[in-house]
PDB file of N, CA and C in Angstrom:
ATOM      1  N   UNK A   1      84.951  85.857 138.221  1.00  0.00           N
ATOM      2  CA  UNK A   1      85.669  86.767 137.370  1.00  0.00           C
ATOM      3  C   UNK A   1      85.589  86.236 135.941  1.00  0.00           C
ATOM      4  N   UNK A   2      84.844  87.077 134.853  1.00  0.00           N
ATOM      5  CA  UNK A   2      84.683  86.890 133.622  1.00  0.00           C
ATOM      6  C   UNK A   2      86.110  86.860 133.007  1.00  0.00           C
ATOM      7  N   UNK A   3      86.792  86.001 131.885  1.00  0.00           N
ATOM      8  CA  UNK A   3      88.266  86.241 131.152  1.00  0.00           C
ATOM      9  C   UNK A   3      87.433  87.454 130.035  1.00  0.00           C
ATOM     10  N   UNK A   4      88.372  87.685 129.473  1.00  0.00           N
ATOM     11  CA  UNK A   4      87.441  88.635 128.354  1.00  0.00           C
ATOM     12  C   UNK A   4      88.598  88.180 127.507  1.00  0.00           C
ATOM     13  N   UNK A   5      88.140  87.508 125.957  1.00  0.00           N
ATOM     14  CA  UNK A   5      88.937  87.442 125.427  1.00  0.00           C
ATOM     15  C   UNK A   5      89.482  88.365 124.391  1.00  0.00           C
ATOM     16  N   UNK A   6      90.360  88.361 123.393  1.00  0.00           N
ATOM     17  CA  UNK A   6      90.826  89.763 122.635  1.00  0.00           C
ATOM     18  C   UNK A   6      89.974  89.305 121.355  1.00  0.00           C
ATOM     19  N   UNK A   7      89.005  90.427 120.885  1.00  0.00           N
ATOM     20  CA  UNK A   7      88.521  90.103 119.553  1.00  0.00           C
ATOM     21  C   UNK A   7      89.271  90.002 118.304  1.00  0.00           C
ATOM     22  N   UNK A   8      89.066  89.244 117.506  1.00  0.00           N
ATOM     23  CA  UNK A   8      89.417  88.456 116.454  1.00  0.00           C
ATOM     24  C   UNK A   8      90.249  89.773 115.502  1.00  0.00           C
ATOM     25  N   UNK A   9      90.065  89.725 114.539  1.00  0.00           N
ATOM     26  CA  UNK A   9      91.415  90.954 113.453  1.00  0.00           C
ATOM     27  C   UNK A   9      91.320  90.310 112.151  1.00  0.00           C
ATOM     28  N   UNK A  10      90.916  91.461 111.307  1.00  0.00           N
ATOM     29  CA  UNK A  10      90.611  90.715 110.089  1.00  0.00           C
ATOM     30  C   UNK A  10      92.050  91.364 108.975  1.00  0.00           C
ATOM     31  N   UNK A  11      92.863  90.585 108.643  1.00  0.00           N
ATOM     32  CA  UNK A  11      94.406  90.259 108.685  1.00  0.00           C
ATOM     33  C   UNK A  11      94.039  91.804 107.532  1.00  0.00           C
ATOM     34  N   UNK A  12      93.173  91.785 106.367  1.00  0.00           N
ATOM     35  CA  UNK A  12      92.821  92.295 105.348  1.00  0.00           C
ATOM     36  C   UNK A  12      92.954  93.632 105.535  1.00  0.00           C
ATOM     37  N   UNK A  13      92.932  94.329 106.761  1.00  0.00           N
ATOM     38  CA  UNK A  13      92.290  95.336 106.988  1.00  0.00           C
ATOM     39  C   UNK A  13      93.899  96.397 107.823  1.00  0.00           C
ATOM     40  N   UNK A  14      94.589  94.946 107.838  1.00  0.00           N
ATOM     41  CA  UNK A  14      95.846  95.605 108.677  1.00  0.00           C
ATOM     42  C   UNK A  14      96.817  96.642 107.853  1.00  0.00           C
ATOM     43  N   UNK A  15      97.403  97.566 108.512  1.00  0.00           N
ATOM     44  CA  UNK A  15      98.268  98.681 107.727  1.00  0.00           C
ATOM     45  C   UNK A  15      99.453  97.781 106.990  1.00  0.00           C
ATOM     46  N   UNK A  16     100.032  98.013 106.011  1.00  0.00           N
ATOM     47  CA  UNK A  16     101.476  97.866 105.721  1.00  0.00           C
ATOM     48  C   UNK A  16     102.249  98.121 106.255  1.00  0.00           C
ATOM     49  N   UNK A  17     103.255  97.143 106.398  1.00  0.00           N
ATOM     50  CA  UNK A  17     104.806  97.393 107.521  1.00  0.00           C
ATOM     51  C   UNK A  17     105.279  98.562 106.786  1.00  0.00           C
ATOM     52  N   UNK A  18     106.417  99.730 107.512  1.00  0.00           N
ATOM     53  CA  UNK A  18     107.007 100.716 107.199  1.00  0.00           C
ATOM     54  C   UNK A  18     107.867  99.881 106.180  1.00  0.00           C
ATOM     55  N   UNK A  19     108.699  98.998 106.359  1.00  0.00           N
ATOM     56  CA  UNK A  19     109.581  98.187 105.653  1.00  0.00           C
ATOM     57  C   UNK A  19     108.777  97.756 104.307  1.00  0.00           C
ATOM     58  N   UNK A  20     107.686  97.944 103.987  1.00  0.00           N
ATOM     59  CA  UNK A  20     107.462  97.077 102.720  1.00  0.00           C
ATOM     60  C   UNK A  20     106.765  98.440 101.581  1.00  0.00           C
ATOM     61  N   UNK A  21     106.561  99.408 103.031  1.00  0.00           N
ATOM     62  CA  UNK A  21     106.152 100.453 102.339  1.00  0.00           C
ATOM     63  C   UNK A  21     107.282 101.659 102.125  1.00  0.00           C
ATOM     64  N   UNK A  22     108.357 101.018 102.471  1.00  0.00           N
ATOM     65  CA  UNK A  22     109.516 101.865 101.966  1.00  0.00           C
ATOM     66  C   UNK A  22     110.297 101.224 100.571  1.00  0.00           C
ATOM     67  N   UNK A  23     109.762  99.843 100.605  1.00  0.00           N
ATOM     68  CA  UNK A  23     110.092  98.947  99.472  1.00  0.00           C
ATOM     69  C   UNK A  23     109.448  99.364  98.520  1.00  0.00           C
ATOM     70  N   UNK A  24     107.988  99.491  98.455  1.00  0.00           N
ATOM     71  CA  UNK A  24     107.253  99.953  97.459  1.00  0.00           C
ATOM     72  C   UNK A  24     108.017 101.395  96.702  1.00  0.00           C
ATOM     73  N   UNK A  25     107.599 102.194  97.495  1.00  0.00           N
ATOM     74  CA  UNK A  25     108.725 103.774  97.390  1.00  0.00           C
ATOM     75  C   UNK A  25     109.786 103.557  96.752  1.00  0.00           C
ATOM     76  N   UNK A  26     110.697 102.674  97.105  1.00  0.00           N
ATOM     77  CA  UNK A  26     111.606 102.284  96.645  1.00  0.00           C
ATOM     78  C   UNK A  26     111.839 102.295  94.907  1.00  0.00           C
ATOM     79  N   UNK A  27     110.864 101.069  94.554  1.00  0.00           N
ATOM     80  CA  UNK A  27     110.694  99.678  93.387  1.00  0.00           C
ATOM     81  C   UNK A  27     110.569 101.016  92.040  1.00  0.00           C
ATOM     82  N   UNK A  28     109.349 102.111  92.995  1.00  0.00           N
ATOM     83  CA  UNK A  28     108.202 103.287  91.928  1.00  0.00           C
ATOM     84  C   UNK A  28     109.519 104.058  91.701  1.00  0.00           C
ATOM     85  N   UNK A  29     110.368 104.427  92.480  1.00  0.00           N
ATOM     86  CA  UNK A  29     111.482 105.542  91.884  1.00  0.00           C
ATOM     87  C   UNK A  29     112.605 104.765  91.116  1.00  0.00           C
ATOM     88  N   UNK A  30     113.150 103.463  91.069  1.00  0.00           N
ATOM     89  CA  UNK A  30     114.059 102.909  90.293  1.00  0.00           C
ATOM     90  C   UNK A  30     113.048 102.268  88.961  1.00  0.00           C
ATOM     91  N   UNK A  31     112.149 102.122  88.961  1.00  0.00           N
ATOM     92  CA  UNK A  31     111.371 102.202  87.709  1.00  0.00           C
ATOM     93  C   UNK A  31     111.220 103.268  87.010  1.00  0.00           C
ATOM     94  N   UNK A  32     111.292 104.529  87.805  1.00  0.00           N
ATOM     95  CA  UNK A  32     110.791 106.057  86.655  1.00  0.00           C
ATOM     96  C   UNK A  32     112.183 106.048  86.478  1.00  0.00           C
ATOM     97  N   UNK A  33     113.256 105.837  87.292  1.00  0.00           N
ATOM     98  CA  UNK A  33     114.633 106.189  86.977  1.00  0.00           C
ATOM     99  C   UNK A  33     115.469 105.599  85.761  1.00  0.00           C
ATOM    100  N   UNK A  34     115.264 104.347  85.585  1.00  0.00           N
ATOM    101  CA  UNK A  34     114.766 103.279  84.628  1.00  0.00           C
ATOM    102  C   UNK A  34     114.978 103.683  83.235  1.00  0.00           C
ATOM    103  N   UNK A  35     113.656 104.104  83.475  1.00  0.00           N
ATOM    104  CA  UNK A  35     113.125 104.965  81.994  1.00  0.00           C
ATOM    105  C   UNK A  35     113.364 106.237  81.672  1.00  0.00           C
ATOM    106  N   UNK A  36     113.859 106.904  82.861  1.00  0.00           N
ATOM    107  CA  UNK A  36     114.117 108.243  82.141  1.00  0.00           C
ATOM    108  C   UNK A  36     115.609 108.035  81.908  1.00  0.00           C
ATOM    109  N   UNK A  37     116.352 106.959  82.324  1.00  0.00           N
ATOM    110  CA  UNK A  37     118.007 106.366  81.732  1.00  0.00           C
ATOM    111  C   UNK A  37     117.684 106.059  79.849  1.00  0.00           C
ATOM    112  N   UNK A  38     116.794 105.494  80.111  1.00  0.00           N
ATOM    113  CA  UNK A  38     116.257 104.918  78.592  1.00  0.00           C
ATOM    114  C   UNK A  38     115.762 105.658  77.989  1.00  0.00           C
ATOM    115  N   UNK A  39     114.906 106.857  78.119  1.00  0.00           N
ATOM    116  CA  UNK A  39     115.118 107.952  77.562  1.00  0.00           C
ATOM    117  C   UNK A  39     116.016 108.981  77.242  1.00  0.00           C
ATOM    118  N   UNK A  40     117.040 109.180  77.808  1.00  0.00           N
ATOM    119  CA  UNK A  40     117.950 109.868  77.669  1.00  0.00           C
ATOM    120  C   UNK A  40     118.989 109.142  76.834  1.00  0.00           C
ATOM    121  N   UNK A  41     118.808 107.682  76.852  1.00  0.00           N
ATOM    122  CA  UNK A  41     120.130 106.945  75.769  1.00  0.00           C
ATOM    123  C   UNK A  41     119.458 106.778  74.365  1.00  0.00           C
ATOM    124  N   UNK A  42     117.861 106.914  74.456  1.00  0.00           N
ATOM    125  CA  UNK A  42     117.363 106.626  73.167  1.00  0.00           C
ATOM    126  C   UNK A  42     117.429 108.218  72.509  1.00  0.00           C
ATOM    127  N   UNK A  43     116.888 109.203  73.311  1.00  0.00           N
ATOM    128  CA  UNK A  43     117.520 110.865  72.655  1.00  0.00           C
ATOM    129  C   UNK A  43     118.682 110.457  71.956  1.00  0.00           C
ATOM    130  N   UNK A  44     119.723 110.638  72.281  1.00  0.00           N
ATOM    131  CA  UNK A  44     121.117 110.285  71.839  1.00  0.00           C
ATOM    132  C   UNK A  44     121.407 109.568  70.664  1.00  0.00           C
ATOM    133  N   UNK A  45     120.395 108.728  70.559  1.00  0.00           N
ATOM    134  CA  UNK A  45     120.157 107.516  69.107  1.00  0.00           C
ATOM    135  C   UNK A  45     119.398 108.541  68.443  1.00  0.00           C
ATOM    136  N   UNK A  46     118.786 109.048  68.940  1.00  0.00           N
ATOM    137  CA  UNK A  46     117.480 109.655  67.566  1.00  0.00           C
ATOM    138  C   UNK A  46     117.763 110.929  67.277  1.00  0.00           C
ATOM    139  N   UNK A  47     119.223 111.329  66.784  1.00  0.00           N
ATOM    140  CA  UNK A  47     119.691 112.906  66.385  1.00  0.00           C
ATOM    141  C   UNK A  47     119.473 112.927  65.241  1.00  0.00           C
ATOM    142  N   UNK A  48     118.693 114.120  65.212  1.00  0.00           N
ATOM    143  CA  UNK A  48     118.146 114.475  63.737  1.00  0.00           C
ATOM    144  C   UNK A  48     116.197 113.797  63.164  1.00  0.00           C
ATOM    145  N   UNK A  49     115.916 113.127  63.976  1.00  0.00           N
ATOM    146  CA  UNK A  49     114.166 112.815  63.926  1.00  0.00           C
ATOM    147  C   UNK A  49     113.793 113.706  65.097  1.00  0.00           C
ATOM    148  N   UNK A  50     112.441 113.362  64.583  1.00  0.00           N
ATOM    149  CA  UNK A  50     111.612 114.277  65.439  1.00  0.00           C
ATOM    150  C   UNK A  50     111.001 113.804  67.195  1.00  0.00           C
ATOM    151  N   UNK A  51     111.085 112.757  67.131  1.00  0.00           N
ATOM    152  CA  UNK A  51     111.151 112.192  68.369  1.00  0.00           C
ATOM    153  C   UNK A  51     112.248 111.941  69.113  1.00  0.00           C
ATOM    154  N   UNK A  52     113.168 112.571  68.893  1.00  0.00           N
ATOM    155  CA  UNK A  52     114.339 113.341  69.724  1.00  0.00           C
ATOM    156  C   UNK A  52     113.775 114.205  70.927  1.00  0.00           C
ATOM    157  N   UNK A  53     112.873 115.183  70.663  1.00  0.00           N
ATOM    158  CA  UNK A  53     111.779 115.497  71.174  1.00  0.00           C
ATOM    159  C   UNK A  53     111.273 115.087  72.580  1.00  0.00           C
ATOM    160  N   UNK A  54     110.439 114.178  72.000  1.00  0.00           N
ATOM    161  CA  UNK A  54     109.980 113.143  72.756  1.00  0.00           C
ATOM    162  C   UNK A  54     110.793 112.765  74.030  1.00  0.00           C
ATOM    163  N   UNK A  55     111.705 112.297  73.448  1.00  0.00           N
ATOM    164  CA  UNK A  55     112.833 111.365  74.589  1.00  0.00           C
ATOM    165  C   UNK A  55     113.353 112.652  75.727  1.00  0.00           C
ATOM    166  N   UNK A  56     113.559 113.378  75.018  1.00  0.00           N
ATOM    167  CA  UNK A  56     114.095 114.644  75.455  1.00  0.00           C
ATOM    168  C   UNK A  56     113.220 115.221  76.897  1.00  0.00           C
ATOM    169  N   UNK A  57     112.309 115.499  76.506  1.00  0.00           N
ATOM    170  CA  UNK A  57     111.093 115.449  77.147  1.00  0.00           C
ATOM    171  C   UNK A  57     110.842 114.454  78.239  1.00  0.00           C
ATOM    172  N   UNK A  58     110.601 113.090  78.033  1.00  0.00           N
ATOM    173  CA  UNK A  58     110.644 112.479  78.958  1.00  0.00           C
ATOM    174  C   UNK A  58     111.829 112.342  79.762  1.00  0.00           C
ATOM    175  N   UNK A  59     112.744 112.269  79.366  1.00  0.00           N
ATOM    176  CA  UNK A  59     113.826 112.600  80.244  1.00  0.00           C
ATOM    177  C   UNK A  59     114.224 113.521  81.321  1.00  0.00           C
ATOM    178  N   UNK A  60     113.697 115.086  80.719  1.00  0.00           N
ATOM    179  CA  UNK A  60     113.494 116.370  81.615  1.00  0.00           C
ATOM    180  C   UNK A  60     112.216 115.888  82.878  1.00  0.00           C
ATOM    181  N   UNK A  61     111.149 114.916  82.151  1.00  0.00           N
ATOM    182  CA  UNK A  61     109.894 115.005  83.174  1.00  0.00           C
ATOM    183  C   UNK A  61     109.776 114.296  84.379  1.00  0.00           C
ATOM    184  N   UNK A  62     110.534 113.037  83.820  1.00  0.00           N
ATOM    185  CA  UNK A  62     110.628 111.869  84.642  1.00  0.00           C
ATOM    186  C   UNK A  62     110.881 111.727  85.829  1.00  0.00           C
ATOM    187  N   UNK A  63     112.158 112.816  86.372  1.00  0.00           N
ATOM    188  CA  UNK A  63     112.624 112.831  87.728  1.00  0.00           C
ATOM    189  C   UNK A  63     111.242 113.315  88.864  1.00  0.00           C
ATOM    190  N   UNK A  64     110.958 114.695  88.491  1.00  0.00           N
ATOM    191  CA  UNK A  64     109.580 115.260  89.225  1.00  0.00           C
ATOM    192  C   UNK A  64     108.468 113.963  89.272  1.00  0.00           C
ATOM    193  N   UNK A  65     108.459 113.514  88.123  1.00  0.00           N
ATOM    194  CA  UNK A  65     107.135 112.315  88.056  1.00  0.00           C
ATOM    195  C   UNK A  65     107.310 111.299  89.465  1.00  0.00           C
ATOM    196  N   UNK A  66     109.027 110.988  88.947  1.00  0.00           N
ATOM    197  CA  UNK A  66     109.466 110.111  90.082  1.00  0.00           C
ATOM    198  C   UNK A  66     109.464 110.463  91.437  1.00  0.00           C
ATOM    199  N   UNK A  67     109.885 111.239  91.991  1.00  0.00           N
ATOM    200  CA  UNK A  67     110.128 111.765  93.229  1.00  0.00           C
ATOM    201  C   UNK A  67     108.101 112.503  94.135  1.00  0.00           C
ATOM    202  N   UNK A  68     107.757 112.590  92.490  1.00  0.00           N
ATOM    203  CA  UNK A  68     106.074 112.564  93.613  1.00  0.00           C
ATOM    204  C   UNK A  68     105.645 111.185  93.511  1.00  0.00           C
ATOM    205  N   UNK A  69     106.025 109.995  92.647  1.00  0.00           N
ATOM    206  CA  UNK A  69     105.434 108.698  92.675  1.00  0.00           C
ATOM    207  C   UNK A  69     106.091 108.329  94.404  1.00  0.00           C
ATOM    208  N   UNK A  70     107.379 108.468  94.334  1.00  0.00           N
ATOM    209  CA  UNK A  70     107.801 107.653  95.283  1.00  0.00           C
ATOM    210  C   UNK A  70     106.994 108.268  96.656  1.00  0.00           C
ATOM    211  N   UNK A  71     106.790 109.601  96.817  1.00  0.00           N
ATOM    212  CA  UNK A  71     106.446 110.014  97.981  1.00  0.00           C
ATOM    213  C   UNK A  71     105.110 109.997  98.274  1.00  0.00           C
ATOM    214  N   UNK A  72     104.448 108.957  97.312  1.00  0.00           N
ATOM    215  CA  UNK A  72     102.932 109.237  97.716  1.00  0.00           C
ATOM    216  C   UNK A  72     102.770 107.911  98.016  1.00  0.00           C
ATOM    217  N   UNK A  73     102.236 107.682  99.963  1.00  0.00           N
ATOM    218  CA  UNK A  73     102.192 106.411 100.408  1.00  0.00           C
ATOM    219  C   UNK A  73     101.075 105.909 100.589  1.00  0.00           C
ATOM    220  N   UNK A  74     100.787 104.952 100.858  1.00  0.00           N
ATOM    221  CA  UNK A  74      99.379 103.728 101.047  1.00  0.00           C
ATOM    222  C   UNK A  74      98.299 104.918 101.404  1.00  0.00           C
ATOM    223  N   UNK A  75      97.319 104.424 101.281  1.00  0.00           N
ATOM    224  CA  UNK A  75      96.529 104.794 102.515  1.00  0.00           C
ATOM    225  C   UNK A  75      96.741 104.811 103.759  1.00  0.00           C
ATOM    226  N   UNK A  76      96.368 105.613 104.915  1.00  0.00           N
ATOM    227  CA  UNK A  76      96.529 106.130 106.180  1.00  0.00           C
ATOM    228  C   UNK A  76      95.443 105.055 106.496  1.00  0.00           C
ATOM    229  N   UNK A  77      95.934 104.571 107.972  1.00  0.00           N
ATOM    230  CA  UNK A  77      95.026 104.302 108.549  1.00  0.00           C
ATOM    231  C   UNK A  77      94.794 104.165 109.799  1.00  0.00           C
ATOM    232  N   UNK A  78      94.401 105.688 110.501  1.00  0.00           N
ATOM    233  CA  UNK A  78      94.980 105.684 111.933  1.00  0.00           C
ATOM    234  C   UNK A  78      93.938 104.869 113.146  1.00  0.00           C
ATOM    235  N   UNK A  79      92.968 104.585 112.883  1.00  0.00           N
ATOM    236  CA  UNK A  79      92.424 103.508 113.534  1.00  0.00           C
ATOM    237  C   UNK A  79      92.888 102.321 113.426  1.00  0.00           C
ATOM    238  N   UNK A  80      93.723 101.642 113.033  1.00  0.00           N
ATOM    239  CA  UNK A  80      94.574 100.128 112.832  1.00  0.00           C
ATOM    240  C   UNK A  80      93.445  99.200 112.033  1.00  0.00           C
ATOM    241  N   UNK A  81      94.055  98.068 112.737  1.00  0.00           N
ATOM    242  CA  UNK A  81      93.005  96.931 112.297  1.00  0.00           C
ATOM    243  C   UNK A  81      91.347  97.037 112.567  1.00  0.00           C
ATOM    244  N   UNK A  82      90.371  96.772 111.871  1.00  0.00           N
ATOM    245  CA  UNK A  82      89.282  96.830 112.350  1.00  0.00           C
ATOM    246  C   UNK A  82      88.771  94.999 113.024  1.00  0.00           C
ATOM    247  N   UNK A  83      88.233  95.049 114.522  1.00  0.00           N
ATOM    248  CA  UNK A  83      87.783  94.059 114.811  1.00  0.00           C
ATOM    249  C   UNK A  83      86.839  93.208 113.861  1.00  0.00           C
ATOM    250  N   UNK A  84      86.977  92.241 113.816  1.00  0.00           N
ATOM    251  CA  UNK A  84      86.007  91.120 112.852  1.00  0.00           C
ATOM    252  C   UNK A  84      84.773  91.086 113.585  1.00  0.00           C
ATOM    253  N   UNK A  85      83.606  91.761 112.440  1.00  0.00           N
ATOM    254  CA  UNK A  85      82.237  91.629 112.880  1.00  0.00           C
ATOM    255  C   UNK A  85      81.971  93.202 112.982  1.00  0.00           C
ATOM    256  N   UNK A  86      82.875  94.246 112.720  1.00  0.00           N
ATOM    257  CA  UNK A  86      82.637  95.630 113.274  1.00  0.00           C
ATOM    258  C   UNK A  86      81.774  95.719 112.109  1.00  0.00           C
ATOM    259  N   UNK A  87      80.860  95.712 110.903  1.00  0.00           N
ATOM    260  CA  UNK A  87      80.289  95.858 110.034  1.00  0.00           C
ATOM    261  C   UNK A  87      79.129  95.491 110.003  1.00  0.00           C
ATOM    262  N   UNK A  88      78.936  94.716 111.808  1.00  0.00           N
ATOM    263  CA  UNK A  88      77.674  94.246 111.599  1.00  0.00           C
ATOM    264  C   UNK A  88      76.478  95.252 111.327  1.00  0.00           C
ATOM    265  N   UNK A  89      76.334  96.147 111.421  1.00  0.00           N
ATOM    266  CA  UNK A  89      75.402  97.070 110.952  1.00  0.00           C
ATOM    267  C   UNK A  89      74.718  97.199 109.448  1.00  0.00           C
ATOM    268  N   UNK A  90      75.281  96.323 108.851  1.00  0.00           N
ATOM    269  CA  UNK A  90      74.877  95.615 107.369  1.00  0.00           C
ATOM    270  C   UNK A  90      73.593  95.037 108.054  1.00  0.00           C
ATOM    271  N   UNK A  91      72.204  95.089 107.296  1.00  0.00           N
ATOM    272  CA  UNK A  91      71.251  94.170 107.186  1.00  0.00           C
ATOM    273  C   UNK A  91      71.433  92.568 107.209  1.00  0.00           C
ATOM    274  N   UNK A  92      71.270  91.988 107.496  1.00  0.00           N
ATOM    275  CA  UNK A  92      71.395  90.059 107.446  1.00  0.00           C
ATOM    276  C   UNK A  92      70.146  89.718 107.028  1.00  0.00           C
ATOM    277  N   UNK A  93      71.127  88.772 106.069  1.00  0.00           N
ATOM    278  CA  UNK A  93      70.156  88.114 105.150  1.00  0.00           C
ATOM    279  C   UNK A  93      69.102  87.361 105.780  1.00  0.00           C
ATOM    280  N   UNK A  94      67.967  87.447 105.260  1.00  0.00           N
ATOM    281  CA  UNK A  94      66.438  86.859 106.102  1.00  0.00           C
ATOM    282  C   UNK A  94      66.454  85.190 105.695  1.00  0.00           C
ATOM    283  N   UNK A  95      65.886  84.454 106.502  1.00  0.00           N
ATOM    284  CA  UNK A  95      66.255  83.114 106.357  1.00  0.00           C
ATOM    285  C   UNK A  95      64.987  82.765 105.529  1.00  0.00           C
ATOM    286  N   UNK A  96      64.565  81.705 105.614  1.00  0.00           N
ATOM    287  CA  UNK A  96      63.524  81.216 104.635  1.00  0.00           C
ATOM    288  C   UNK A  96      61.780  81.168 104.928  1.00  0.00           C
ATOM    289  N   UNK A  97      61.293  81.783 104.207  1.00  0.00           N
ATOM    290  CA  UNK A  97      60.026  82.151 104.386  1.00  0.00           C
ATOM    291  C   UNK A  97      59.120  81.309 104.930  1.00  0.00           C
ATOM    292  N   UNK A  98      59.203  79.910 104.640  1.00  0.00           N
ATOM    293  CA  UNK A  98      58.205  78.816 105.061  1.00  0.00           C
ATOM    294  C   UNK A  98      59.129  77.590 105.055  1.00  0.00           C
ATOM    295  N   UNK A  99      58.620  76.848 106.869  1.00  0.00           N
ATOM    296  CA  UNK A  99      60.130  75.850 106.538  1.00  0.00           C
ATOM    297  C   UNK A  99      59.436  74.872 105.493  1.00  0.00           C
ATOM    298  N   UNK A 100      60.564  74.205 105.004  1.00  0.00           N
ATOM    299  CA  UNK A 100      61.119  73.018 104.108  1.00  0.00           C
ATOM    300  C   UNK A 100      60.160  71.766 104.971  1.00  0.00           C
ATOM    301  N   UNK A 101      59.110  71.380 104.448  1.00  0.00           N
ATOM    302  CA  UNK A 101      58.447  69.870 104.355  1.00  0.00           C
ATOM    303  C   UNK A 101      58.849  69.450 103.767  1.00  0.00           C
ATOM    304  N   UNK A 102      59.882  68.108 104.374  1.00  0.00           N
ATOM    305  CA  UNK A 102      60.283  67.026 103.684  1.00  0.00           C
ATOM    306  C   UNK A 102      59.015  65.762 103.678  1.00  0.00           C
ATOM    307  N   UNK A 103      58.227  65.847 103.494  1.00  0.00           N
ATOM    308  CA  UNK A 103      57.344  64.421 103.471  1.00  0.00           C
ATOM    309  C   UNK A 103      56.059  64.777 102.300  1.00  0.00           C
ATOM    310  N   UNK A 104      56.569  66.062 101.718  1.00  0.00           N
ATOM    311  CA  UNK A 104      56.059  66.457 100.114  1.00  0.00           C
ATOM    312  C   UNK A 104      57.130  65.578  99.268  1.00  0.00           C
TER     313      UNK A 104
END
């Protein structure tokens, strides 16, 4: 009876935990939220210039920006990990044309 062992896993290739990819989601919406706070307190400073505007603006945009940043996740990857070596279908490099005389 042959063992068969489990092929190897190339760590690189593995999905993101739900947990780190809800972290990410997370980090992208309290960053736009962030700034559109800081836009809306810098409007408030700038009454009467023209980049009142501006702030104004980013403030109105920011939430939509935010709420599609946060909801757009990793790449999919419904095949999982790929086994180490699944690529062998790459050409390999040709070894050396004429061996090496060492007694030249």
């Amino acid at each position: 009876m042959v063992r068969r062992e489990p092929e190897a896993v190339r760590i690189t290739s593995a999905a993101r935990s739900h947990q780190e990819d809800v972290a990410g989601r997370q980090r992208r919406y309290l960053v736009s939220m962030i700034i559109r706070t800081l836009c809306f307190v810098a409007a408030g400073f700038s009454m009467g210039h023209w980049y009142l505007w501006v702030f104004l603006a980013g403030s109105l945009v920011l939430p939509y920006v935010a709420v599609v940043l946060a909801n757009v996740g990793g790449p999919t990857q419904s095949a999982g990990p790929q086994p180490f070596g699944a690529d062998l279908d790459r050409p390999a490099l040709e070894g050396p044309r004429e061996p090496h005389d060492r007694r030249r």
